[in-house]
N, C-alpha and C. Protein backbone atom coordinates (compact mmCIF):
# COMPACT_ATOMS: atom_id res chain seq x y z
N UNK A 1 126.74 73.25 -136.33
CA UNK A 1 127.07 72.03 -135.63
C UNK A 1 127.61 72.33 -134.24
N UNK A 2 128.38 73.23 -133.85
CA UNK A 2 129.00 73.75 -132.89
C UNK A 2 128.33 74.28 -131.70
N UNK A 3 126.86 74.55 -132.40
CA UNK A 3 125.66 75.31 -131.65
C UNK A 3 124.74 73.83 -131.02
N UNK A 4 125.01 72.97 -132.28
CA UNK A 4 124.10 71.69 -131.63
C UNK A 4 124.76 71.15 -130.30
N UNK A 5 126.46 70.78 -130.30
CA UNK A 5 126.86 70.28 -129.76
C UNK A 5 126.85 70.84 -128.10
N UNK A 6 126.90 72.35 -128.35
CA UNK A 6 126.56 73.21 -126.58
C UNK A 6 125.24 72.55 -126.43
N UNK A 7 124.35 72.93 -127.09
CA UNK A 7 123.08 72.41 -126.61
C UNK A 7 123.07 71.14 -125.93
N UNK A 8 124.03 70.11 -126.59
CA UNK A 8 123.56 68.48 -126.05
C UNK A 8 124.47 68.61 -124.99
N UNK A 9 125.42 69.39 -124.66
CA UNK A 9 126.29 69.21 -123.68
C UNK A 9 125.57 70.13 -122.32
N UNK A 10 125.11 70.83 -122.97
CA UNK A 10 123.88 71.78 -121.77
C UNK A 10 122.77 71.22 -121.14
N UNK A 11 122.49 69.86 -122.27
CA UNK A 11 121.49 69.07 -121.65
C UNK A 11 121.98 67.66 -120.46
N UNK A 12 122.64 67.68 -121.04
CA UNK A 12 123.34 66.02 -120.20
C UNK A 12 123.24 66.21 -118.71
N UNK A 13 123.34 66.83 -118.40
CA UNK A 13 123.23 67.85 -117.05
C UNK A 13 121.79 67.14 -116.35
N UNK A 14 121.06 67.73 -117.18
CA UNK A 14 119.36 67.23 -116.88
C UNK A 14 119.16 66.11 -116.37
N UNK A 15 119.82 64.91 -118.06
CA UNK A 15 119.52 63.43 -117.53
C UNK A 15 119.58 63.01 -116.48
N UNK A 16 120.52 63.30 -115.74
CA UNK A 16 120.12 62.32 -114.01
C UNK A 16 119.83 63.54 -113.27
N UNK A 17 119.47 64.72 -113.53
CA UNK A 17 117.99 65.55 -112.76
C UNK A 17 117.35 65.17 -113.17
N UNK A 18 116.65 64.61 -114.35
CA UNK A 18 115.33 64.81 -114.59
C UNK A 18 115.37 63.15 -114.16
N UNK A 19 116.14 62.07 -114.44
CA UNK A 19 115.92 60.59 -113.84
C UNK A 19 115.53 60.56 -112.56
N UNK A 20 116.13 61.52 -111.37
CA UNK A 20 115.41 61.53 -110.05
C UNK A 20 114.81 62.45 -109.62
N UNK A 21 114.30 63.86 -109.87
CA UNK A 21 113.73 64.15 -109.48
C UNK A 21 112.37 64.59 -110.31
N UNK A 22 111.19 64.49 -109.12
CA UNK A 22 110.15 64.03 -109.70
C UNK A 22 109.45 65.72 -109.44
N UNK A 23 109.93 66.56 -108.89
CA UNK A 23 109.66 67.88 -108.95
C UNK A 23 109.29 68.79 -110.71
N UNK A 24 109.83 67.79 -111.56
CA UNK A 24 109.81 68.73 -112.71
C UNK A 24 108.29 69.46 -113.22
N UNK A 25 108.39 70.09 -113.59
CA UNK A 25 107.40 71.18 -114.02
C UNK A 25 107.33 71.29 -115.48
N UNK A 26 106.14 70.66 -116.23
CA UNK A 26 105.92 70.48 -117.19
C UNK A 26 104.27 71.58 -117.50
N UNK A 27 104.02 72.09 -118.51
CA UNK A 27 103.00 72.92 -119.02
C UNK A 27 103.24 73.38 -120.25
N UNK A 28 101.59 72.68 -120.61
CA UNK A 28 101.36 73.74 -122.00
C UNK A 28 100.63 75.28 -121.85
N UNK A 29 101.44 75.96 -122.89
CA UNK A 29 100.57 77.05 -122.92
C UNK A 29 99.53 77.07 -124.53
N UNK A 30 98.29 76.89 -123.96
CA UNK A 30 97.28 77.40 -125.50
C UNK A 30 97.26 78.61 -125.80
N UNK A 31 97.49 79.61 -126.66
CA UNK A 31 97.82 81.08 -127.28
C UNK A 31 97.02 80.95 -128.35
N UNK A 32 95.86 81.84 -128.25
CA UNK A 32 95.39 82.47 -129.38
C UNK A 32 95.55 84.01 -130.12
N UNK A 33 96.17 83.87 -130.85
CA UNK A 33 96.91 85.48 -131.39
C UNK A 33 95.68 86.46 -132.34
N UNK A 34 96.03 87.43 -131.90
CA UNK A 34 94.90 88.18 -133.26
C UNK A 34 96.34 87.92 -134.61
N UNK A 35 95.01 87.74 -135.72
CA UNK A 35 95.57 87.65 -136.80
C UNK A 35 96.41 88.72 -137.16
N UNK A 36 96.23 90.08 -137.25
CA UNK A 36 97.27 90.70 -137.54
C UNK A 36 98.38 91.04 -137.01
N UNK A 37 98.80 90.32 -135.73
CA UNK A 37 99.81 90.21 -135.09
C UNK A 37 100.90 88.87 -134.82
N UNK A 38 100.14 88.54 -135.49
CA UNK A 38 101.14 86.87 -135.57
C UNK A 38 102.35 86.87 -136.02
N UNK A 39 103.34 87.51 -137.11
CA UNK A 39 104.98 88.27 -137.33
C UNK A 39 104.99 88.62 -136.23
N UNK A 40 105.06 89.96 -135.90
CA UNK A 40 105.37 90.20 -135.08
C UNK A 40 105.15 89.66 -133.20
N UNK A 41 104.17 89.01 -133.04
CA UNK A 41 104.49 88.33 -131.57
C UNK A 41 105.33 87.08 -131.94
N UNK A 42 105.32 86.13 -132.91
CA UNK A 42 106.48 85.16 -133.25
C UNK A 42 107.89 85.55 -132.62
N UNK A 43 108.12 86.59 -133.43
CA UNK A 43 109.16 86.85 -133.20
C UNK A 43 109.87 87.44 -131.40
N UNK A 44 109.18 88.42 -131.22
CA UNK A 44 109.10 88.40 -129.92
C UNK A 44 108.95 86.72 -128.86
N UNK A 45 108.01 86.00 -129.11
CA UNK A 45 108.34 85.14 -128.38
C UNK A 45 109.19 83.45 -129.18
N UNK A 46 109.79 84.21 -129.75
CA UNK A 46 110.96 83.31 -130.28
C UNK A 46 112.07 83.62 -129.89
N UNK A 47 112.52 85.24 -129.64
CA UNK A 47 113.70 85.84 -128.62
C UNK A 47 113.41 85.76 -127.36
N UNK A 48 112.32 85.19 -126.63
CA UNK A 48 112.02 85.02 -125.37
C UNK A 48 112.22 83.91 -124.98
N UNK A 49 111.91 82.93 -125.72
CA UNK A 49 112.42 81.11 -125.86
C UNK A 49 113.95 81.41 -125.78
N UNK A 50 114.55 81.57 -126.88
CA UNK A 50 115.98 81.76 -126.93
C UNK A 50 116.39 82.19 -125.70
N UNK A 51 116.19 83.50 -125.62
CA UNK A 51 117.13 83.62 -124.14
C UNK A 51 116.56 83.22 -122.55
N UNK A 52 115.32 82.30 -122.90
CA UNK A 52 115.27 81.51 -121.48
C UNK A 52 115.48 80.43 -121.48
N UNK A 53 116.61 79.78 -122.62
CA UNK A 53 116.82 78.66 -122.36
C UNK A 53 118.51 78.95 -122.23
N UNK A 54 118.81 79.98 -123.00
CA UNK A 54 120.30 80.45 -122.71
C UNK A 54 120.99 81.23 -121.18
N UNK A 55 120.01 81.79 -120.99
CA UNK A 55 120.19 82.20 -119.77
C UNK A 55 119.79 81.51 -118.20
N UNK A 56 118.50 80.69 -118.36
CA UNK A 56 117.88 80.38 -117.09
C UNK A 56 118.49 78.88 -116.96
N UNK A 57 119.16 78.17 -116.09
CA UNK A 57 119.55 76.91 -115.78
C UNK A 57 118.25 76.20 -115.55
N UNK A 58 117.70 76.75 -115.01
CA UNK A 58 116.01 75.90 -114.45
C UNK A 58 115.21 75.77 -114.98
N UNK A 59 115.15 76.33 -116.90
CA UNK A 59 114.22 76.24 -118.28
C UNK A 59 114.99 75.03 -118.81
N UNK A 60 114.31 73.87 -118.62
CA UNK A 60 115.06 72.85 -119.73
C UNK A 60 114.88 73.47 -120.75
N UNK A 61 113.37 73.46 -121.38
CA UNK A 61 113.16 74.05 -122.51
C UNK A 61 111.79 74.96 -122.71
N UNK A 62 111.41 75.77 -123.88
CA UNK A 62 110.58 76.18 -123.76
C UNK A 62 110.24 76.18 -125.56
N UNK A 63 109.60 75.32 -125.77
CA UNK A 63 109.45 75.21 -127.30
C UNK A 63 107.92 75.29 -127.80
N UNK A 64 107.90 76.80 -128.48
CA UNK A 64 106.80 77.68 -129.11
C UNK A 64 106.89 76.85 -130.52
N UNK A 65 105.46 76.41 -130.84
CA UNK A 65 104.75 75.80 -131.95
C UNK A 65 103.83 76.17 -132.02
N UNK A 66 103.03 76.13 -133.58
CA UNK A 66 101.87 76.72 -133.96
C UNK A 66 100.79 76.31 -135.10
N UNK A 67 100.11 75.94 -134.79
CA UNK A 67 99.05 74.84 -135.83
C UNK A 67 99.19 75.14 -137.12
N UNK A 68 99.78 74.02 -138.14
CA UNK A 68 99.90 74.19 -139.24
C UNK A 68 99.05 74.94 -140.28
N UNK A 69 97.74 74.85 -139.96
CA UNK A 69 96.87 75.35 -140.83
C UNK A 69 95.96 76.88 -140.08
N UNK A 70 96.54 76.86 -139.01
CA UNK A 70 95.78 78.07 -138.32
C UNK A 70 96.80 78.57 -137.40
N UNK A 71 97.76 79.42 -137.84
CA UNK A 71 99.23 80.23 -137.71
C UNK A 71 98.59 81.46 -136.11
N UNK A 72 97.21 81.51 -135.88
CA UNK A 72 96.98 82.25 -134.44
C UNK A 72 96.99 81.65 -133.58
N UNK A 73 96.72 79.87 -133.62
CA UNK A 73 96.79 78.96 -132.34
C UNK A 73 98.55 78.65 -132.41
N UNK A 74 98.50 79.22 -131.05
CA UNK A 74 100.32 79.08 -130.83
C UNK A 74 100.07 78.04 -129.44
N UNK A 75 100.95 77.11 -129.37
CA UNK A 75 101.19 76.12 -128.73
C UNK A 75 102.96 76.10 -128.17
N UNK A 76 103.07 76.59 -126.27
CA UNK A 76 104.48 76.42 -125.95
C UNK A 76 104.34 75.23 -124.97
N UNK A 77 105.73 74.78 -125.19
CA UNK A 77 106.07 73.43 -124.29
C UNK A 77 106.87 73.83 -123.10
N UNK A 78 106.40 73.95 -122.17
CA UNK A 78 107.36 74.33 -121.25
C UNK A 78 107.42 73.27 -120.34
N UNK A 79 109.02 73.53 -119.95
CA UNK A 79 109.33 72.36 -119.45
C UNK A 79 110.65 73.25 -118.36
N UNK A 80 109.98 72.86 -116.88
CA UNK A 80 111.47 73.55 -115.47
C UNK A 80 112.03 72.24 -115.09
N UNK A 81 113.03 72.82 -114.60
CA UNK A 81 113.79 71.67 -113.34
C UNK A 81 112.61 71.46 -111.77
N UNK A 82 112.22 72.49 -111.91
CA UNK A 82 111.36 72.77 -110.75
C UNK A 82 110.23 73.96 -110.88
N UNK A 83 109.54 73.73 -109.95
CA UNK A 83 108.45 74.80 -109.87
C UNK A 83 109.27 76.13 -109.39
N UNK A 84 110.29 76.30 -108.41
CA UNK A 84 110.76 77.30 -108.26
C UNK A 84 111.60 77.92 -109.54
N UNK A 85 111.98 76.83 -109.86
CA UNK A 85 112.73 77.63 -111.46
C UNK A 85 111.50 77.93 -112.33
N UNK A 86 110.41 77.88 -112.19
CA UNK A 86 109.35 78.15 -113.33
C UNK A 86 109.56 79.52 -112.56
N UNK A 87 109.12 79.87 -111.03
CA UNK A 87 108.82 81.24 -110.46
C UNK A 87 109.71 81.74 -111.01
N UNK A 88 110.99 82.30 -110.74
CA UNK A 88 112.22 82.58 -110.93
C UNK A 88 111.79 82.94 -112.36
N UNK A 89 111.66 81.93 -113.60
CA UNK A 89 111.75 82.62 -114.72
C UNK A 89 110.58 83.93 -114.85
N UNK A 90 109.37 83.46 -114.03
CA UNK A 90 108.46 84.66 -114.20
C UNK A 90 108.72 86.24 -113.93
N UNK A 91 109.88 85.98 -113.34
CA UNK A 91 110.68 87.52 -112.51
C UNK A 91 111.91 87.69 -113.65
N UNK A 92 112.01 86.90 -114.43
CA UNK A 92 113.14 87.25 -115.37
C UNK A 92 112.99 88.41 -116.13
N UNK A 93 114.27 89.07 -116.35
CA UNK A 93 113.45 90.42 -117.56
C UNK A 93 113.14 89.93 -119.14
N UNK A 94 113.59 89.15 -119.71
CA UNK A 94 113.14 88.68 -120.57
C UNK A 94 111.93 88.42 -120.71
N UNK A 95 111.71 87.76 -119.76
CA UNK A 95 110.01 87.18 -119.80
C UNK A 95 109.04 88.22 -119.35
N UNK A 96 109.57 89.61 -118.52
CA UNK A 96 108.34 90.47 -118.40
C UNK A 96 108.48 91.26 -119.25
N UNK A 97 109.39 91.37 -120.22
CA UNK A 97 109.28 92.08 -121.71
C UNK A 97 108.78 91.20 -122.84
N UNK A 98 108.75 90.23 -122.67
CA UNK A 98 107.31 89.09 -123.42
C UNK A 98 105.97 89.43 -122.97
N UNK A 99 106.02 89.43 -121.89
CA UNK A 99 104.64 89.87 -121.57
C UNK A 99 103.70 90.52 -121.78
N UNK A 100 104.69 91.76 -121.23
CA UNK A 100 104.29 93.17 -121.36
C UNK A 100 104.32 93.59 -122.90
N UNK A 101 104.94 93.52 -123.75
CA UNK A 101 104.94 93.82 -125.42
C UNK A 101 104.00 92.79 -125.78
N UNK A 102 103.43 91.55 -125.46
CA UNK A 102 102.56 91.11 -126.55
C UNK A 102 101.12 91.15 -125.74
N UNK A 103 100.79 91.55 -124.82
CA UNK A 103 99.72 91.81 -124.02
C UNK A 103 98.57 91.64 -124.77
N UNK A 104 98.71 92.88 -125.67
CA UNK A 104 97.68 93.21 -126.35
C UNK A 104 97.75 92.51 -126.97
N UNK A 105 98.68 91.54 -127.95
CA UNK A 105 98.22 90.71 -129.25
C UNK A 105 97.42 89.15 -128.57
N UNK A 106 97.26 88.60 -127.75
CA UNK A 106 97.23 87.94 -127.24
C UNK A 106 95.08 87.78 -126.94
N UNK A 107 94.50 87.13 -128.31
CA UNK A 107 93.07 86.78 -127.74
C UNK A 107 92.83 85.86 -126.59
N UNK A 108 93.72 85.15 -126.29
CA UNK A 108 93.26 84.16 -125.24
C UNK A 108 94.12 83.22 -124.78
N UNK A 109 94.24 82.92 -123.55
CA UNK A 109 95.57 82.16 -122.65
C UNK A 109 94.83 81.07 -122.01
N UNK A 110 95.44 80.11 -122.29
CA UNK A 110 94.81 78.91 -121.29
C UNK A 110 96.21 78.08 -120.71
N UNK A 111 96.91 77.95 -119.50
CA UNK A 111 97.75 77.00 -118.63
C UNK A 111 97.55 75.39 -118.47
N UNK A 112 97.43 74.73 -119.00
CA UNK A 112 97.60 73.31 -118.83
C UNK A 112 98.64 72.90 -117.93
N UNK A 113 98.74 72.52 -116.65
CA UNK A 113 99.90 72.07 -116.36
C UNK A 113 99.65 70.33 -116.29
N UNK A 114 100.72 69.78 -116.82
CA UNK A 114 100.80 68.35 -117.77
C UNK A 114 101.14 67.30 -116.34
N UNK A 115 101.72 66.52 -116.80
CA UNK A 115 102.45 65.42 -115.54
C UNK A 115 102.93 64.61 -116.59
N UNK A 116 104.28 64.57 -116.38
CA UNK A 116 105.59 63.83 -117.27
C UNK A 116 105.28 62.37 -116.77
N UNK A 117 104.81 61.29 -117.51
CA UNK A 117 104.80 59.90 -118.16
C UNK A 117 106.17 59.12 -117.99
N UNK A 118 106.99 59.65 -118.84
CA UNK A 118 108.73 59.04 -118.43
C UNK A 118 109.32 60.02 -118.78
N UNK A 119 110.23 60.56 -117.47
CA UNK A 119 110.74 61.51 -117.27
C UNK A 119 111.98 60.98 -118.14
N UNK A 120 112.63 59.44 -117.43
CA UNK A 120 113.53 59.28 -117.74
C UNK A 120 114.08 58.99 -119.34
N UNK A 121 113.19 59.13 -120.32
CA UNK A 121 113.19 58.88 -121.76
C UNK A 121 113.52 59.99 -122.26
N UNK A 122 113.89 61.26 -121.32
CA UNK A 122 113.56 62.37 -122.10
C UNK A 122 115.32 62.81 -122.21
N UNK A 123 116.43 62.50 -121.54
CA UNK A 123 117.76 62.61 -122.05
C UNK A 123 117.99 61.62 -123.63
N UNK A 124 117.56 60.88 -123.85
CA UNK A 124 117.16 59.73 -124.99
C UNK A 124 116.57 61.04 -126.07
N UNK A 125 115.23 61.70 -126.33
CA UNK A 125 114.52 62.25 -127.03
C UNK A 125 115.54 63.49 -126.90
N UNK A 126 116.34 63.84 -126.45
CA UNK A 126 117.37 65.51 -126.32
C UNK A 126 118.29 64.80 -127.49
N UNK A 127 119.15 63.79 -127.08
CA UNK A 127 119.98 62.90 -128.01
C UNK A 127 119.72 62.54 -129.40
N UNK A 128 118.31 62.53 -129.03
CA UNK A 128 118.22 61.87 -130.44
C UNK A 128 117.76 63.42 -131.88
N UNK A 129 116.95 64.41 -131.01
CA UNK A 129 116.88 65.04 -131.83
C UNK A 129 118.44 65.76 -132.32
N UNK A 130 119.45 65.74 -131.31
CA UNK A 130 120.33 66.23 -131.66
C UNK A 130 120.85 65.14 -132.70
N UNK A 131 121.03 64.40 -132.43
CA UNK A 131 121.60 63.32 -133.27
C UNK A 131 120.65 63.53 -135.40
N UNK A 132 119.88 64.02 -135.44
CA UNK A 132 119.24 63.69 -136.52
C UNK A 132 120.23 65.10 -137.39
N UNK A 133 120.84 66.07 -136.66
CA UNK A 133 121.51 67.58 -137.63
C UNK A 133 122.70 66.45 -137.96
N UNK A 134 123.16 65.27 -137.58
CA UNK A 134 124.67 64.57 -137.82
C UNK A 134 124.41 64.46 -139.60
């Protein structure tokens, strides 16, 4: 509970960044994994999520998902304050030790970059998922 509550207090911050500025930087990443590497890159880029949302101010979030019935299509949500905070994270060491260690597991990368609909709904959707651990 203690862990939820930093989180929502780490986010509040956002809500009136992300209400005015229209700079935010939204992208999916499509990840296709070789099958025998799917444990092990999970995990790796589950400690890479973690500490770029703990460490980087300019990662709202970065939330790795993966098709229920086909565990090699990995799906991340990434979401900056800005395009310069996206650069910035690319120079992070975290993220070039993601890189560089899953290189090889990695069949295929595709960048979607998205365009946020209502920015401003999205302190509401932080709240509320926090609100559902009550």
């Amino acid at each position: 509970m203690k862990y939820c509550l930093c989180i929502l207090l780490a986010l509040l911050p956002y809500g009136c960044l992300l209400a005015q500025d229209d700079s935010l930087m939204v992208r999916i990443a499509e990840i296709e994994i070789h099958p025998d590497q799917v444990a092990r890159y999970t995990a790796i880029l589950k400690e890479e999520a973690r500490a770029s949302i703990e460490r980087e101010p300019g990662v709202i979030t970065i939330f790795p998902m993966f098709q229920k019935d086909h565990p090699t299509q990995v799906r991340i949500l990434e979401i900056y304050a800005s395009r310069k905070a996206y650069e910035s994270h690319l120079r992070s060491p975290h993220f070039l030790t993601y890189k560089t260690s899953t290189q090889s597991m990695v069949a295929s990368l595709k960048l979607v970059d998205m365009q946020a609909m209502d920015v401003a709904t999205m302190p509401t959707l932080f709240r509320k998922f926090m609100d559902r651990k009550k």
